[in-house]
Protein backbone atom coordinates (compact mmCIF):
# COMPACT_ATOMS: atom_id res chain seq x y z
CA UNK A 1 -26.93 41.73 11.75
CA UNK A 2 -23.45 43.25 12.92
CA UNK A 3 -22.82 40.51 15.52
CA UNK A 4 -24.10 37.54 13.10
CA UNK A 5 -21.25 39.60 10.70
CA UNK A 6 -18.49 39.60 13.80
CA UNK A 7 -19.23 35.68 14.53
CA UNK A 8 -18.86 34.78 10.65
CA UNK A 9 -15.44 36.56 10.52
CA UNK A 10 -14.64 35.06 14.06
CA UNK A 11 -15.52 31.82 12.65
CA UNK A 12 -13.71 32.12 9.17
CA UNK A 13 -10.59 33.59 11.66
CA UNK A 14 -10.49 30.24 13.79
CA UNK A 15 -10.90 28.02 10.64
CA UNK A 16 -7.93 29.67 9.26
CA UNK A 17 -5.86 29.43 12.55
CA UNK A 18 -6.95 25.53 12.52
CA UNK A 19 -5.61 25.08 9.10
CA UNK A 20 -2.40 26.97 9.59
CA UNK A 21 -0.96 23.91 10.69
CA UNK A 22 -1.94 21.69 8.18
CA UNK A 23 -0.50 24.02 5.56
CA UNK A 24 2.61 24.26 7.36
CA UNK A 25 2.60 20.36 7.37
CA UNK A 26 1.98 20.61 3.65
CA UNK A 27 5.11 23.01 3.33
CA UNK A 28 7.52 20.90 5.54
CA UNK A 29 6.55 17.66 3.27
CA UNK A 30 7.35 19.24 0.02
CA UNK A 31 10.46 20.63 1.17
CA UNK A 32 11.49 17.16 2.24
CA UNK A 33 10.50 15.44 -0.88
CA UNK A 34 12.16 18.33 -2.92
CA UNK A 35 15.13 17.86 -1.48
CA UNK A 36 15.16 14.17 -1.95
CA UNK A 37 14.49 14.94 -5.61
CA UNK A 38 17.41 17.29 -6.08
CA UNK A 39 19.60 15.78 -3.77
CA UNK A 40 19.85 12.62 -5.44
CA UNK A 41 19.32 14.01 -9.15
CA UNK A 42 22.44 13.29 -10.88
CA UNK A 43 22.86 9.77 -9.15
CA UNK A 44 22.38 6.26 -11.29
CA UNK A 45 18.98 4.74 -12.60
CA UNK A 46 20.94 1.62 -10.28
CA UNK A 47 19.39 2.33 -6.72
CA UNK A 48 16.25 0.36 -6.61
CA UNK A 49 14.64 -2.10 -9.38
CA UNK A 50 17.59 -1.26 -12.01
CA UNK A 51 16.01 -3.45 -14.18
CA UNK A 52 12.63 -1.37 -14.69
CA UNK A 53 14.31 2.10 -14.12
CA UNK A 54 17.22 0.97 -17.41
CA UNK A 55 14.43 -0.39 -19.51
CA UNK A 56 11.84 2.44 -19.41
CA UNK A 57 15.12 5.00 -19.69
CA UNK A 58 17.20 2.61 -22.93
CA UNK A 59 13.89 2.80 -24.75
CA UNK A 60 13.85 6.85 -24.87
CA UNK A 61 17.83 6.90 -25.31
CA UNK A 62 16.99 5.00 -28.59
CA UNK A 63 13.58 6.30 -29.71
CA UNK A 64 15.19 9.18 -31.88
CA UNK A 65 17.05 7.08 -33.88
CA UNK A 66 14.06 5.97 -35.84
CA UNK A 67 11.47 7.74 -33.60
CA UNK A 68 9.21 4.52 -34.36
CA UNK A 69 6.83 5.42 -31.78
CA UNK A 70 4.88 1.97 -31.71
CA UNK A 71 7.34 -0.40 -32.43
CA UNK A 72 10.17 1.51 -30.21
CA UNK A 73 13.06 0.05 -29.59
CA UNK A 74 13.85 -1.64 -26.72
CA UNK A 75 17.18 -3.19 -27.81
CA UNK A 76 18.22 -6.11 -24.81
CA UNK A 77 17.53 -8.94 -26.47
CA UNK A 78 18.85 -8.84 -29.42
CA UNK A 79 17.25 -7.81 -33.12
CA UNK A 80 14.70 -7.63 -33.83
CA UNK A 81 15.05 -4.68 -31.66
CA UNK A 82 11.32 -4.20 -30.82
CA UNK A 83 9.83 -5.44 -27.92
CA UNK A 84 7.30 -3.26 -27.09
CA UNK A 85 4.71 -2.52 -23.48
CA UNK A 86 3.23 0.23 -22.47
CA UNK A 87 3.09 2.92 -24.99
CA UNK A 88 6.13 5.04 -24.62
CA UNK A 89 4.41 8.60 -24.29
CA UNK A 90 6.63 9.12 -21.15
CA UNK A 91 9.80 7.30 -23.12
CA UNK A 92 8.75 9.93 -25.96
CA UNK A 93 8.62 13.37 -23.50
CA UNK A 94 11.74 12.37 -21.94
CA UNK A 95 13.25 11.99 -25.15
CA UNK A 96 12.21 15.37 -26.61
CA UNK A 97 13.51 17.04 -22.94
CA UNK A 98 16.87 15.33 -24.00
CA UNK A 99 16.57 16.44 -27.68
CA UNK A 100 16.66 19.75 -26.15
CA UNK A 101 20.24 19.35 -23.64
CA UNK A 102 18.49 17.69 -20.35
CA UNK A 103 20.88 14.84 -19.34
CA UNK A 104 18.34 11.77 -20.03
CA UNK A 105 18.51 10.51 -16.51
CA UNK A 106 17.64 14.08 -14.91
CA UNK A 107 14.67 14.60 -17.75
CA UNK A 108 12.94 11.04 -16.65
CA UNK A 109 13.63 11.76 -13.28
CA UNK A 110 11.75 15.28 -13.58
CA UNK A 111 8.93 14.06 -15.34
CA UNK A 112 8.11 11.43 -12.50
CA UNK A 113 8.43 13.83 -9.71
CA UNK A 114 6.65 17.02 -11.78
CA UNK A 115 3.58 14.39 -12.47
CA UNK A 116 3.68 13.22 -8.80
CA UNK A 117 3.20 16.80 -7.73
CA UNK A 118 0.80 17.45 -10.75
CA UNK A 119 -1.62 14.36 -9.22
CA UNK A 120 -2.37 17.53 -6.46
CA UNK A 121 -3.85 19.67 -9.00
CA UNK A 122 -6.94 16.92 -10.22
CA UNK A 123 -6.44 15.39 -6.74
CA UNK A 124 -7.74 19.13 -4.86
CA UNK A 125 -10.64 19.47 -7.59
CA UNK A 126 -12.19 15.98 -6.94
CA UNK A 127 -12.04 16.03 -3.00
CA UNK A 128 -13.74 19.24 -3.42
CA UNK A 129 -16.27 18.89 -5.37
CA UNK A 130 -17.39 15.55 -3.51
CA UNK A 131 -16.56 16.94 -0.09
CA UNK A 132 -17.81 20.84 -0.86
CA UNK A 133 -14.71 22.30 0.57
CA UNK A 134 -10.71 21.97 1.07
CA UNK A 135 -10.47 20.30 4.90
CA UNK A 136 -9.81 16.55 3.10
CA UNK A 137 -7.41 18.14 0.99
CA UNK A 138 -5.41 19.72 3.54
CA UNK A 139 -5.47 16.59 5.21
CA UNK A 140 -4.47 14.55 2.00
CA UNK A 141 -1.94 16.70 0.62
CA UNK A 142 0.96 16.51 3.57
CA UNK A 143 0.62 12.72 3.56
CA UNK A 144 0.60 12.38 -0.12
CA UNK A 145 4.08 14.04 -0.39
CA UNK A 146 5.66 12.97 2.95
CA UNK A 147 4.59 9.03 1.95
CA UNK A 148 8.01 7.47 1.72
CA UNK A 149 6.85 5.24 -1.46
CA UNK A 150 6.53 8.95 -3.48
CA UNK A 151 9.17 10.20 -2.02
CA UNK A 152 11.52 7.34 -3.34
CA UNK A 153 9.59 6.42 -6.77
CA UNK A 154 8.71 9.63 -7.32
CA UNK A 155 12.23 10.65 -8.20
CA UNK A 156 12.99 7.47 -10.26
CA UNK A 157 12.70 6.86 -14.33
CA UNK A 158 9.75 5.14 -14.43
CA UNK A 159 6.27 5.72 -15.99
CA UNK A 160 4.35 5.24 -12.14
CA UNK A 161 3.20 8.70 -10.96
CA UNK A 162 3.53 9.52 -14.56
CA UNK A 163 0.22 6.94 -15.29
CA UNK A 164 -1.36 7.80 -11.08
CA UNK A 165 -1.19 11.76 -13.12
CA UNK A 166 -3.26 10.44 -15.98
CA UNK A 167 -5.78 8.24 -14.37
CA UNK A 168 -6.09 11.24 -11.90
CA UNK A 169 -7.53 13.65 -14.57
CA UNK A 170 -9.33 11.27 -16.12
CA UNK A 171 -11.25 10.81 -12.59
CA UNK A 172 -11.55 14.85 -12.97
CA UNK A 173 -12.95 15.07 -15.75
CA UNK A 174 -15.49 12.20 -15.17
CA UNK A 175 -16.39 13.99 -12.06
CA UNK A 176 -16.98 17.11 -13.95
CA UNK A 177 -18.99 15.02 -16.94
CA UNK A 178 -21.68 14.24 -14.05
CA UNK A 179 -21.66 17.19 -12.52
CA UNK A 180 -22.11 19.35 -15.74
CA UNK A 181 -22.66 17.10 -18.90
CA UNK A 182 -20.17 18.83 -21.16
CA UNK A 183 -19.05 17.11 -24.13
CA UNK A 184 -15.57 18.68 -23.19
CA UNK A 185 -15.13 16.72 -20.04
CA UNK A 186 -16.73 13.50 -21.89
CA UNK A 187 -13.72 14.25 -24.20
CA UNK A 188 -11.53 14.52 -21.66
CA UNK A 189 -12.17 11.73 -19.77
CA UNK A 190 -12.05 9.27 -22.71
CA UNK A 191 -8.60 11.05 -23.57
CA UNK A 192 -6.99 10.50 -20.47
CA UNK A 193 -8.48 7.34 -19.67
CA UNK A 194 -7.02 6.22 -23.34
CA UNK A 195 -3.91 7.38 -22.04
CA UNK A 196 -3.96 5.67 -19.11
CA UNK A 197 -4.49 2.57 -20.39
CA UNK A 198 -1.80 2.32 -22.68
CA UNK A 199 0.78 3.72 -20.31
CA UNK A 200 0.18 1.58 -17.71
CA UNK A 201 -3.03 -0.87 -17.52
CA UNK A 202 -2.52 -2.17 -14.18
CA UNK A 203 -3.40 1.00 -12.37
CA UNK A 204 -6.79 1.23 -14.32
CA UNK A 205 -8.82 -0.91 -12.17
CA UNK A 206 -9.63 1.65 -9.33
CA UNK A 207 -10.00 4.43 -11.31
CA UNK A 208 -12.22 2.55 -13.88
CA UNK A 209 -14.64 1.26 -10.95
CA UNK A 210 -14.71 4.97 -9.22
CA UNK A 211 -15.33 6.46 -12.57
CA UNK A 212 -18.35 4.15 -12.47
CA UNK A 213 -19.71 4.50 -8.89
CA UNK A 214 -19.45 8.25 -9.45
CA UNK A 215 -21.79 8.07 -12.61
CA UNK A 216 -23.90 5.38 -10.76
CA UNK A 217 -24.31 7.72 -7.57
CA UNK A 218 -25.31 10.39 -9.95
CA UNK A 219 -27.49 7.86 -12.15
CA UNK A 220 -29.43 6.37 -8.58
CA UNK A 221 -30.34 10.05 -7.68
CA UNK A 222 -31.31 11.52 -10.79
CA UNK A 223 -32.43 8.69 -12.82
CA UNK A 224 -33.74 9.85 -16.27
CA UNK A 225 -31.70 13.08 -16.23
CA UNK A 226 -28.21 10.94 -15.50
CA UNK A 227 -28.71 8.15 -17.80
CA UNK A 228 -27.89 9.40 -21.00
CA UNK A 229 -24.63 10.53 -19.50
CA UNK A 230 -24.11 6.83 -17.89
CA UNK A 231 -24.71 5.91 -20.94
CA UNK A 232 -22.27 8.21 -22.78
CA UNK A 233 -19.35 7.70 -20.51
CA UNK A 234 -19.77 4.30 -20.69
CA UNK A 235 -19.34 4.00 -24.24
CA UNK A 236 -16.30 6.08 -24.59
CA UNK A 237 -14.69 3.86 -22.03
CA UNK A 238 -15.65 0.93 -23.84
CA UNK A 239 -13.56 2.55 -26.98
CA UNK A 240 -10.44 3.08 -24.37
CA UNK A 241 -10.31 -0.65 -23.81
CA UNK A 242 -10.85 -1.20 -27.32
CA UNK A 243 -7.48 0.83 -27.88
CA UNK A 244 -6.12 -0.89 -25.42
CA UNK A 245 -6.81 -4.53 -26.47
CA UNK A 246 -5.33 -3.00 -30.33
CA UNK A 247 -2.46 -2.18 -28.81
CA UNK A 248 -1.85 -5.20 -26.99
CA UNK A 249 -2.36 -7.80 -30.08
CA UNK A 250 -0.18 -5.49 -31.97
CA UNK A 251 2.61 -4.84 -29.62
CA UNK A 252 2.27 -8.85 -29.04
CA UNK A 253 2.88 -9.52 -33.03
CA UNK A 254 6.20 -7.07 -32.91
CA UNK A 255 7.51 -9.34 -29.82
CA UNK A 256 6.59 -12.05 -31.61
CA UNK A 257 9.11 -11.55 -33.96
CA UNK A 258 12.26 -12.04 -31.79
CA UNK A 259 13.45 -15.13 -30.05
CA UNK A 260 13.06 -13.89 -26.73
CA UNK A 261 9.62 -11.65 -27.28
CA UNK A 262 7.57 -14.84 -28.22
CA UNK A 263 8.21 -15.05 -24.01
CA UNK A 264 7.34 -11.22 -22.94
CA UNK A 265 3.57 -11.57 -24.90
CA UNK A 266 0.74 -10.98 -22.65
CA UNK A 267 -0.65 -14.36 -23.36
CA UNK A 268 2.63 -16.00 -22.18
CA UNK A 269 2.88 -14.02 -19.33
CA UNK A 270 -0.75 -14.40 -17.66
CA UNK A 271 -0.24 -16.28 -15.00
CA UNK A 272 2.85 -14.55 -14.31
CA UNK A 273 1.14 -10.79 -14.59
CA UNK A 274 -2.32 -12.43 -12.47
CA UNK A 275 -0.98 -15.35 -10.29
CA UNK A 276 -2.59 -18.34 -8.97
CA UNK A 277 -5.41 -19.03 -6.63
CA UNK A 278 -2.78 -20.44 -4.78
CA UNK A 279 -0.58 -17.82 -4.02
CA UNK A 280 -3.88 -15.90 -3.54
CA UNK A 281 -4.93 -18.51 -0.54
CA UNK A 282 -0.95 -18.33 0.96
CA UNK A 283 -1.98 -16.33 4.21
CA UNK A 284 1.66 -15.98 4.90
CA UNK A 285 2.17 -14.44 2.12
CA UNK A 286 -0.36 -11.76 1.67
CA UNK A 287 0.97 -10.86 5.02
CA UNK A 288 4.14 -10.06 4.47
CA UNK A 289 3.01 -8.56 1.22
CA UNK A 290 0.52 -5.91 3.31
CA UNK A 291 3.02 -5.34 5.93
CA UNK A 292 5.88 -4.22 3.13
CA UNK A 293 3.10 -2.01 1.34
CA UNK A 294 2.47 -0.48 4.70
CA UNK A 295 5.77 -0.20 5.64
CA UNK A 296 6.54 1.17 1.82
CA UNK A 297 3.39 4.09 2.26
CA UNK A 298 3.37 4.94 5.97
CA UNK A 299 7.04 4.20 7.22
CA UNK A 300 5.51 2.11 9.48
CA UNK A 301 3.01 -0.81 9.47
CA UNK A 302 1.60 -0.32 12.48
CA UNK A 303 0.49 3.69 11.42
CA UNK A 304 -2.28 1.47 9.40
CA UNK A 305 -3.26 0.06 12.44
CA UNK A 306 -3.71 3.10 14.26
CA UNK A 307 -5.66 5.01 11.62
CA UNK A 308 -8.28 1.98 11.85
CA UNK A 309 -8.45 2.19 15.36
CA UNK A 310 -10.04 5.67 14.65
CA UNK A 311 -12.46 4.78 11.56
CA UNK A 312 -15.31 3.25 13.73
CA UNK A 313 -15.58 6.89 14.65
CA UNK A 314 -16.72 8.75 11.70
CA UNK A 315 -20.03 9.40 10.53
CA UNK A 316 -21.35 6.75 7.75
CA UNK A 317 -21.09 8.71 4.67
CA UNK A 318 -17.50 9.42 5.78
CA UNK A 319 -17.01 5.47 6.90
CA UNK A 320 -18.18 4.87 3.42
CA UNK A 321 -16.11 6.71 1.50
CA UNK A 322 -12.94 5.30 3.22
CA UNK A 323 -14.17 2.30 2.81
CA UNK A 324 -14.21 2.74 -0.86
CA UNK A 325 -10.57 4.17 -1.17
CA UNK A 326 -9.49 1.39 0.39
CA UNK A 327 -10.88 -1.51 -1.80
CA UNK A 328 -9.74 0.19 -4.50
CA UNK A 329 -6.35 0.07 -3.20
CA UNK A 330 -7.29 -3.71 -2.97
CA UNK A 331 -8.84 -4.25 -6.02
CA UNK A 332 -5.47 -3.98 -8.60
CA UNK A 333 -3.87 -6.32 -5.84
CA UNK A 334 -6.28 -8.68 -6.40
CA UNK A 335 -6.23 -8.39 -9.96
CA UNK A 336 -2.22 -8.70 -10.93
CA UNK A 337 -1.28 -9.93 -7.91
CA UNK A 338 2.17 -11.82 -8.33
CA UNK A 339 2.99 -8.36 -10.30
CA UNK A 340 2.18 -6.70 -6.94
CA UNK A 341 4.09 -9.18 -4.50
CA UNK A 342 7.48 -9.18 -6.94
CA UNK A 343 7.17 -5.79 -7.80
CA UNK A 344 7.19 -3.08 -4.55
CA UNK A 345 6.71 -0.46 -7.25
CA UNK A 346 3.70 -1.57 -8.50
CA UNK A 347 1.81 -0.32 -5.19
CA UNK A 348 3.34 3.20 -5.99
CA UNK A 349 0.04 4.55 -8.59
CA UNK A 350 -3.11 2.82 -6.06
CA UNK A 351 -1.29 3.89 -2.73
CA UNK A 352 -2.75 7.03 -3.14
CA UNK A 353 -6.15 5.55 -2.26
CA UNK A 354 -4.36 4.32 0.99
CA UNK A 355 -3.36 7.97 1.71
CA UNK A 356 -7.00 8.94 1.02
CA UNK A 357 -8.53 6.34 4.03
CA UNK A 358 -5.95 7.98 5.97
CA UNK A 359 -6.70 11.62 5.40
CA UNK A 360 -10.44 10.85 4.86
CA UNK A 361 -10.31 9.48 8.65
CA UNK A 362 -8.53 12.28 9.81
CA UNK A 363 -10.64 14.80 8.48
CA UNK A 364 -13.75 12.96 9.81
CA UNK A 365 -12.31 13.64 13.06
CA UNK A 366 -12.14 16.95 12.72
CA UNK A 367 -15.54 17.36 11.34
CA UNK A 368 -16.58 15.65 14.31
CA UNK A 369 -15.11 18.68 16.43
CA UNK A 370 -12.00 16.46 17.57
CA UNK A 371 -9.56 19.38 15.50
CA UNK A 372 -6.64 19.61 17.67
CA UNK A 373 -6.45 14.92 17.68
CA UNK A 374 -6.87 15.51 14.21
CA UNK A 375 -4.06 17.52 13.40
CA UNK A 376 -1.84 16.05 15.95
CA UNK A 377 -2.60 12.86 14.02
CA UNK A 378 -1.83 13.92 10.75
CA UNK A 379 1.18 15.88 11.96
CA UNK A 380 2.36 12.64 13.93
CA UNK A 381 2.37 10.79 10.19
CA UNK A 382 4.71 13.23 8.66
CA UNK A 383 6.83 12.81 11.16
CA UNK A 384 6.81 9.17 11.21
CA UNK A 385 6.91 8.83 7.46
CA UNK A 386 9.49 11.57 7.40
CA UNK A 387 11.71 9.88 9.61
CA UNK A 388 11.50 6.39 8.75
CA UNK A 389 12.85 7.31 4.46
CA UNK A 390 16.02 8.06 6.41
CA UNK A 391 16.34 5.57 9.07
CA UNK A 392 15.03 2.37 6.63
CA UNK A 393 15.76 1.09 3.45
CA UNK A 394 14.78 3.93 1.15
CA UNK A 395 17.98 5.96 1.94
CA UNK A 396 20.09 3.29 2.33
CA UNK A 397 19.50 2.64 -1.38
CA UNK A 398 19.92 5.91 -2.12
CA UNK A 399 23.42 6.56 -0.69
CA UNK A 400 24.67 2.81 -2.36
CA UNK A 401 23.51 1.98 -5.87
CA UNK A 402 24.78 -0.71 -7.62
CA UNK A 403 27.70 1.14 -9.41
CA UNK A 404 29.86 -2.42 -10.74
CA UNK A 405 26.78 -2.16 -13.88
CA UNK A 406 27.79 1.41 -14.55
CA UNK A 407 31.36 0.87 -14.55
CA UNK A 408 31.69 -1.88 -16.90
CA UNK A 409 28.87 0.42 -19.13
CA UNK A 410 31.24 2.79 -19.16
CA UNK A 411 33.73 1.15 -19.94
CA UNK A 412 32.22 -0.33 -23.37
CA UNK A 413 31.43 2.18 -24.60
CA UNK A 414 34.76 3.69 -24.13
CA UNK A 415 36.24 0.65 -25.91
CA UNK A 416 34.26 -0.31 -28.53
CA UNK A 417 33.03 0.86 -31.60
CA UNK A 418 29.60 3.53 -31.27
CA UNK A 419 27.76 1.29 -33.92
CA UNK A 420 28.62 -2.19 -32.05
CA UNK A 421 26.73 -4.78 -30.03
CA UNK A 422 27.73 -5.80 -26.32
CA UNK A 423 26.24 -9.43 -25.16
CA UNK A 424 25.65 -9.96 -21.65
CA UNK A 425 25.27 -13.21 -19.32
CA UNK A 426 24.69 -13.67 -15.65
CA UNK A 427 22.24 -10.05 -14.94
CA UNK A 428 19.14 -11.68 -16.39
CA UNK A 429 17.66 -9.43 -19.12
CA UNK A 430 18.53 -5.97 -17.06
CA UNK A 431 19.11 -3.11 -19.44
CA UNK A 432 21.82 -1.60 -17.28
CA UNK A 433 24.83 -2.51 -18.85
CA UNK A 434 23.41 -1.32 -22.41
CA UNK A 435 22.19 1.70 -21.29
CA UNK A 436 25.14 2.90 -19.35
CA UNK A 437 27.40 1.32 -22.37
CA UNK A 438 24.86 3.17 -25.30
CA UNK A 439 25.34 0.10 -26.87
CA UNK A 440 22.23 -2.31 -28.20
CA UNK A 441 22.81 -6.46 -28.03
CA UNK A 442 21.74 -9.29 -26.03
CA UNK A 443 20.73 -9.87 -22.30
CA UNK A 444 20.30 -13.08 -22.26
CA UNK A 445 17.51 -13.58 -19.72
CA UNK A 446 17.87 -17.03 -17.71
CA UNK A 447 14.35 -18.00 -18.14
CA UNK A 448 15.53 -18.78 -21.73
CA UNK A 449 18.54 -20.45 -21.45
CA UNK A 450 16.98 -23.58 -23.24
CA UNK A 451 17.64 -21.25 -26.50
CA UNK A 452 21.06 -19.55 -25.55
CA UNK A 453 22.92 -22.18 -27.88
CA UNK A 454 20.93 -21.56 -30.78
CA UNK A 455 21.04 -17.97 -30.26
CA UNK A 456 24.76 -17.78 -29.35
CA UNK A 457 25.74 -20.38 -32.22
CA UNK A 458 23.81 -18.14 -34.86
CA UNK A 459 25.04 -14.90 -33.45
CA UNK A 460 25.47 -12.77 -36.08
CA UNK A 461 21.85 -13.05 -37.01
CA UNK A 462 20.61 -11.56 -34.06
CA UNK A 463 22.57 -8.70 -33.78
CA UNK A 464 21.06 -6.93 -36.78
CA UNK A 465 24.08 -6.25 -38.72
CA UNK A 466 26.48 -5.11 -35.95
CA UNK A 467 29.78 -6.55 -35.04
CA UNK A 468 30.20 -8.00 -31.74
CA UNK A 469 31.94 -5.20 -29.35
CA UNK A 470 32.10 -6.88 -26.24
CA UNK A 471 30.99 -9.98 -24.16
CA UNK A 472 30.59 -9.60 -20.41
CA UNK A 473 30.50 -12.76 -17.81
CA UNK A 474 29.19 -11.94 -14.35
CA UNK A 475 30.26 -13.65 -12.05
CA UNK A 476 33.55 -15.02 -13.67
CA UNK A 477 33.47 -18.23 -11.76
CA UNK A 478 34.19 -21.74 -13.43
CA UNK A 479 30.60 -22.88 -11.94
CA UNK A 480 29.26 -20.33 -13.63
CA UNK A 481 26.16 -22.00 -16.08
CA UNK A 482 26.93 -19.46 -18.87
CA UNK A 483 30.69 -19.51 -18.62
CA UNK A 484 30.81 -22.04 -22.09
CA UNK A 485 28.66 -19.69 -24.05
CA UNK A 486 30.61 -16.40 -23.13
CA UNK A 487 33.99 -17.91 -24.05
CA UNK A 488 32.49 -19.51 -27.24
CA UNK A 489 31.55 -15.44 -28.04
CA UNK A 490 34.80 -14.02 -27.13
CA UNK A 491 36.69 -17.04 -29.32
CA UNK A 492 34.53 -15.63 -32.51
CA UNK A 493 36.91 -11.90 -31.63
CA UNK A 494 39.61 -11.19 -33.71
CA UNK A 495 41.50 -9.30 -31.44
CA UNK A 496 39.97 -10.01 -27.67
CA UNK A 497 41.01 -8.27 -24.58
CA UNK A 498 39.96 -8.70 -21.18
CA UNK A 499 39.52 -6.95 -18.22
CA UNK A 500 38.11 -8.04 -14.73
CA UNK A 501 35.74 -5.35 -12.95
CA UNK A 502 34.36 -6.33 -9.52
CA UNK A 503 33.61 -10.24 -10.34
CA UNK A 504 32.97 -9.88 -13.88
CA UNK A 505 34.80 -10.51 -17.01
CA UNK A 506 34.26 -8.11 -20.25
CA UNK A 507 36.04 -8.99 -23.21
CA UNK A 508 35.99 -6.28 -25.74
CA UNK A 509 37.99 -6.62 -29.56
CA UNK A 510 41.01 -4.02 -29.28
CA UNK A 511 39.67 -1.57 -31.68
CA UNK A 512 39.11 1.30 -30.14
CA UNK A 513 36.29 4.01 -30.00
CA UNK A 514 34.99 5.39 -33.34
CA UNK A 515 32.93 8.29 -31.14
């Protein structure tokens, strides 16, 4: 009995010493992504995707005003100023972390990167319950924080690891519904689900279909005892997407409303959101669409290839698993496709299952005894990922935003009245200018410059009672398309001035400031 007691403690001793590495991986990756987050803090919502970052950070600048929670403000294209998505629950927190003195660009910020790190919490409970201990955790966790695609959109306004958070305790608490049957965890999981879906629909695919195969896995081994809770959880998710399908014909009826909404409904924008079979069957495309994702998640495309090179290897239940994680990676992809090839953000809340095949694999080796290739591996893709933020594109966004927006924000709202509207042409419908100018008015977006007469000719009326401030031209060129209808603007000013910034024109009437 005393040696079977010294070879469990020699044992527990050596399983210890094997995982000292992996936590020390774990510590160098959140160092590294801490930093990032700090680092780069204070700088402007203009490094990557300004247009998405602006939008999701204008609507919680103006959701006090009114605090309309579900038709919120989104005021770009002119009034009516409601133009509603996703339901702003993350527009809403990082309004109230405002409310309370946190600059509005640092509370968004710290909301995304506090939910990225949150996803560890559910993320550690799942693995092991299905796994029975932490070894795929260990593994997971290092690559998780040291992928450069949460490293860089982890620290950005945006409502991504904000919704991966969400979907990841609803997964949780569906796992813990079939493992225990509490009404609790039912509860739960229909909450968060809910939640899920109206923050962010397109990451609900995977999480939907695992929810499922979890309660079907369950349901195939214990029939009769598992299929009243099938049955339950499938019921509360049908009242999620009932929610969700609410929400959408009623956020579809405020957009309806203005000019430029009737074009932002989800029926107008299906084949934009879903694609075409024939972008689907471009081979060239999907290739250069996988090799970016790659690149985006692993630093490197060819780190994807090398993990596969190793899958073969594991035992099947582990080969299935992986498996699994990575078509549902695939699955949203396939779903909203053209959302997913535009978009490199869009990968950020389902790359997480790409992470998973990649820790999965590694800790199949080293449940196949091969501990020190194992750890080398894993410690090999920190480095890698580590390294290439810095030497690629990630950084180099970083370190040179797009300040000529900012500056001409600032200046607005320096020179115009608090309670005035600023009109925009030549950004598309980008909410940088307004946000950085705290001014509401029109973007006009050049998918509807069929209407810019009408608009621009009937001003007034769709700038819900405020006086023009300012008009902005960029570029100021004479072949500039839009160049009639900005000068058309500016002639309706009493008292116009001009200024050039950079290769824009903003014409402002010289009244001054009233804040």
């Amino acid at each position: 009995m005393n040696s079977l007691h010294v070879m469990r403690r020699q044992l527990d001793t050596l399983r210890r010493t094997e995982h000292l590495f992996l936590y020390l991986l774990f510590f160098a990756a959140f160092l590294h992504s801490f930093f990032i987050f700090t680092f780069y803090l204070d700088g402007p919502l203009t490094d990557m995707h300004a247009f998405r970052q602006t939008q999701t950070a204008v609507t919680a600048f103006w959701l006090p005003e009114h605090w309309a929670v579900l038709d919120y403000q989104t005021p770009v294209v002119g009034s009516p100023w409601s133009i509603p998505y996703e339901f702003p629950l993350y527009q809403i927190l990082a309004a109230l972390l405002h409310a309370v003195g946190m600059p509005l660009a640092v509370a968004g910020r710290c909301l995304s990167w506090f939910a990225m790190l949150a996803v560890l919490f559910p993320a550690q409970r799942i693995l092991r319950c299905l796994s029975g201990d932490n070894e795929q955790f260990l593994f997971f966790a290092p690559l998780y924080l040291a992928s450069p695609i949460y490293v860089f959109w982890g620290r950005t306004f945006m409502i991504e690891t904000f919704s991966l958070f969400l979907f990841t305790l609803f997964l949780w608490a569906t796992l813990a519904y079939r493992e225990r049957g509490s009404l609790l965890a039912l509860f739960g999981a229909g909450l968060f689900g809910c939640l899920g879906l109206l923050v962010k629909v397109t990451t609900a695919p995977p999480f939907y279909l695992a929810g499922a195969l979890l309660l079907g896995e369950k349901l195939w081994a214990e029939r009769r005892t598992a299929l009243r809770r099938a049955a339950a959880w499938a019921g509360v998710m049908a009242v999620t997407v009932a929610v969700l399908v609410a929400w959408v014909a009623y956020s579809d009826a405020v957009k309806a409303e203005n000019v430029f909404g009737r074009s932002m409904t989800a029926l107008a924008l299906r084949q934009w959101n879903f694609g075409t079979l024939a972008q689907r069957a471009d081979y060239d495309v999907f290739i250069r669409f996988m090799s970016r994702a790659m690149d985006d998640i692993f630093g490197y495309c060819g780190m994807f290839v090398i993990i596969l090179f190793f899958y073969p290897l594991l035992k099947p239940e582990a080969r299935t698993r992986a498996f699994l994680s990575l078509l549902f990676f695939v699955l949203p992809l396939a779903i909203f496709y053209n959302l997913h090839v535009v978009h490199n953000y869009y990968q950020t809340p389902v790359a997480i299952f790409v992470v998973l095949f990649a820790s999965l694999v590694m800790s199949g080796l080293h449940e196949l005894g091969y501990v020190r290739y194992s750890n080398f591996l894993c410690g090999f893709f920190l480095l890698v990922m580590v390294g290439s933020f810095h030497l690629n594109s990630f950084e180099t966004v970083l370190e040179n935003p797009n300040r000529l927006t900012v500056a001409i924000g600032d200046f607005i709202k320096k020179k115009t009245p608090q309670h005035s509207a600023v009109v925009v042409f030549g950004i598309d419908w980008s909410s940088e200018i307004n946000y950085y100018s705290e001014r509401k008015g029109i973007v006009f977006p050049k998918w509807a410059y069929d209407r810019t007469g009408a608009v621009v000719g009937d001003i007034d009326a769709h700038l819900g009672g405020l006086p023009l401030g300012a008009v902005v031209l960029c570029p100021n060129t004479k072949e500039n398309a839009w160049r009639p209808f900005a000068q058309a603007l500016v002639g309706k000013m009493r008292h116009p001035e001009t200024v050039g910034i950079g290769p824009c024109l903003i014409a402002v009437d010289n009244g001054g400031a009233d804040n």
